[in-house]
Protein backbone atom coordinates (compact mmCIF):
# COMPACT_ATOMS: atom_id res chain seq x y z
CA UNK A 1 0.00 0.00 0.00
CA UNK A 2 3.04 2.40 0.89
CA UNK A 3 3.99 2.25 -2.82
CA UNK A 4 0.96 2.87 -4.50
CA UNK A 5 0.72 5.91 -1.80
CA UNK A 6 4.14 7.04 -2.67
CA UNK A 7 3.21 6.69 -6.47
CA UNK A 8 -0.35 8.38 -6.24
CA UNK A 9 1.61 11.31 -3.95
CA UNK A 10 4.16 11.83 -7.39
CA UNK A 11 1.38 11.70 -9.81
CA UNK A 12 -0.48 14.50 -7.87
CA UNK A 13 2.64 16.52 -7.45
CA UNK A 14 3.06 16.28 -11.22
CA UNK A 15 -0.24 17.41 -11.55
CA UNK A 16 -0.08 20.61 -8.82
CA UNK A 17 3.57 21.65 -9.56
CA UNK A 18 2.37 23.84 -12.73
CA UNK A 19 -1.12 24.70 -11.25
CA UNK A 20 0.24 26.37 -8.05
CA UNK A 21 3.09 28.03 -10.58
CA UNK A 22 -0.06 29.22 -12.77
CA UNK A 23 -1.71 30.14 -9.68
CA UNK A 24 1.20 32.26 -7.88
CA UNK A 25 1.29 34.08 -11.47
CA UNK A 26 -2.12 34.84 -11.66
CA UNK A 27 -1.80 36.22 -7.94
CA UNK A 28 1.32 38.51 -8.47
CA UNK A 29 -0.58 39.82 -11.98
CA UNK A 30 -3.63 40.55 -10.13
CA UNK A 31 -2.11 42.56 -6.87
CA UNK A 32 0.25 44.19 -9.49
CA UNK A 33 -1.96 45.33 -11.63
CA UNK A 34 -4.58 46.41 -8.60
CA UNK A 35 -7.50 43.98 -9.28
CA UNK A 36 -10.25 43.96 -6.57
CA UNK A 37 -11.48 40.92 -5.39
CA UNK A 38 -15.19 41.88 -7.02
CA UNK A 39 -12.75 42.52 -10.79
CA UNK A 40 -11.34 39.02 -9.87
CA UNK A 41 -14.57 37.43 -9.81
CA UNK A 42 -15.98 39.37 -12.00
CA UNK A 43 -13.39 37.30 -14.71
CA UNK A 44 -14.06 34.02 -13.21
CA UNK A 45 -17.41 34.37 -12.85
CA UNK A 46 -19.61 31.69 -15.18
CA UNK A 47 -15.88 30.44 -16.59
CA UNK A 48 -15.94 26.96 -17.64
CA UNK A 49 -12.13 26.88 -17.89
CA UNK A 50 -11.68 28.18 -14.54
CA UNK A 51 -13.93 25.81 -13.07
CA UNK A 52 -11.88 22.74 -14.35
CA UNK A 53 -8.43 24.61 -13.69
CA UNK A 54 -9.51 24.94 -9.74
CA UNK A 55 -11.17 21.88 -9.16
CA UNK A 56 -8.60 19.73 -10.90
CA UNK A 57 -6.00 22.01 -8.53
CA UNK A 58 -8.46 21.00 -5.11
CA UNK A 59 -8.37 17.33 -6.22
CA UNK A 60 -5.09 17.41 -6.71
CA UNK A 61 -4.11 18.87 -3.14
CA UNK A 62 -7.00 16.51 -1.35
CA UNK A 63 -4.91 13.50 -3.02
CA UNK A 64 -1.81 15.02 -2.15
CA UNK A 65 -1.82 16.68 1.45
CA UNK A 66 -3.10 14.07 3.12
CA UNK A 67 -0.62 11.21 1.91
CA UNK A 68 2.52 13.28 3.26
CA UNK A 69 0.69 14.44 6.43
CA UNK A 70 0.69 10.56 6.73
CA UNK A 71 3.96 10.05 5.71
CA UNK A 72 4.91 12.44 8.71
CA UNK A 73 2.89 11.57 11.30
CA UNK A 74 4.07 7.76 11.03
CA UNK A 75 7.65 9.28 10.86
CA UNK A 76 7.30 11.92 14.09
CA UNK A 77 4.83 9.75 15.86
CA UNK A 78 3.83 6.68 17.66
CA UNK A 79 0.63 6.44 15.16
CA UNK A 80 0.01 3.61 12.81
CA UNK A 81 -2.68 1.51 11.19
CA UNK A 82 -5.83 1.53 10.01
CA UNK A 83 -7.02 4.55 12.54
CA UNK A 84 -4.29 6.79 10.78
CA UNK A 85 -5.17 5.67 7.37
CA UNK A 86 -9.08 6.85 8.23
CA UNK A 87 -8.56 9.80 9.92
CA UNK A 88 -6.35 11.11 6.53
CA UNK A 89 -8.60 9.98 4.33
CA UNK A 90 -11.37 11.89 6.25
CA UNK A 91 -9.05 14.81 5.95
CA UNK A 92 -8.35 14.29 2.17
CA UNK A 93 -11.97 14.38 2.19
CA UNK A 94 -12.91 17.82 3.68
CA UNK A 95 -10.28 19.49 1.65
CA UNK A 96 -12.22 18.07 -1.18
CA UNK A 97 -15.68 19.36 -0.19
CA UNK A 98 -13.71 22.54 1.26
CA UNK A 99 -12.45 22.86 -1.89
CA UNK A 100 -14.92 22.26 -4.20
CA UNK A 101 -17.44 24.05 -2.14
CA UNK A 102 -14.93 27.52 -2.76
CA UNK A 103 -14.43 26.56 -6.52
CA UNK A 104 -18.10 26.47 -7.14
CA UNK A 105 -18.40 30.23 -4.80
CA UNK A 106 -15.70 31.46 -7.16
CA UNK A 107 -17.32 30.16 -10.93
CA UNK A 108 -20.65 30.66 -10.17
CA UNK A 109 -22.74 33.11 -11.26
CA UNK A 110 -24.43 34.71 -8.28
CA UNK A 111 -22.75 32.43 -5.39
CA UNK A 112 -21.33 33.84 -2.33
CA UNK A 113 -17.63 34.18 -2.33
């Protein structure tokens, strides 16, 4: 199971490395060029494209934080098993509905931000 973790942790690396570089870019643009957060929206607002860039980015990161948050608590702690297994996954979980749930705020058309 360790190496299918280990493998599943590189694949969603591969997969975040250039969405957090597009997303730092997109970040420095906007403050530099002093966007609002309603001219932000205002652009993502009803955007397919940004829909699938951000969600793919929150799947991603729930695949991804949880397996090294496991990786680290076996190394720094006394916790093992099937208990530390479920609790991550629960975590990988929220970040997922977290995640999603702020991707749809950002996309859709009249949703709170």
């Amino acid at each position: 199971m360790t190496a299918w973790l280990s493998l599943l942790q590189r694949l969603s690396a591969l997969v975040l490395a250039p969405l957090v570089l597009v997303h730092l870019g997109l970040m420095v643009y906007a403050i530099g060029d002093g966007l609002t957060a309603a001219e932000i929206l205002g652009r993502t607002r009803g955007s397919l494209f940004w829909a699938l860039f951000y969600g793919l980015f929150v799947i991603a990161a729930a695949v991804h934080g949880p397996i090294g948050l496991r990786t680290v608590l076996a190394e720094m702690t006394a916790w093992r098993g099937r208990s530390l297994d479920r609790a991550l996954l629960a975590f990988g979980l929220v970040l997922l509905a977290l995640g999603a749930r702020a991707v749809l705020a950002v996309v859709l058309p009249g949703a709170a931000p």
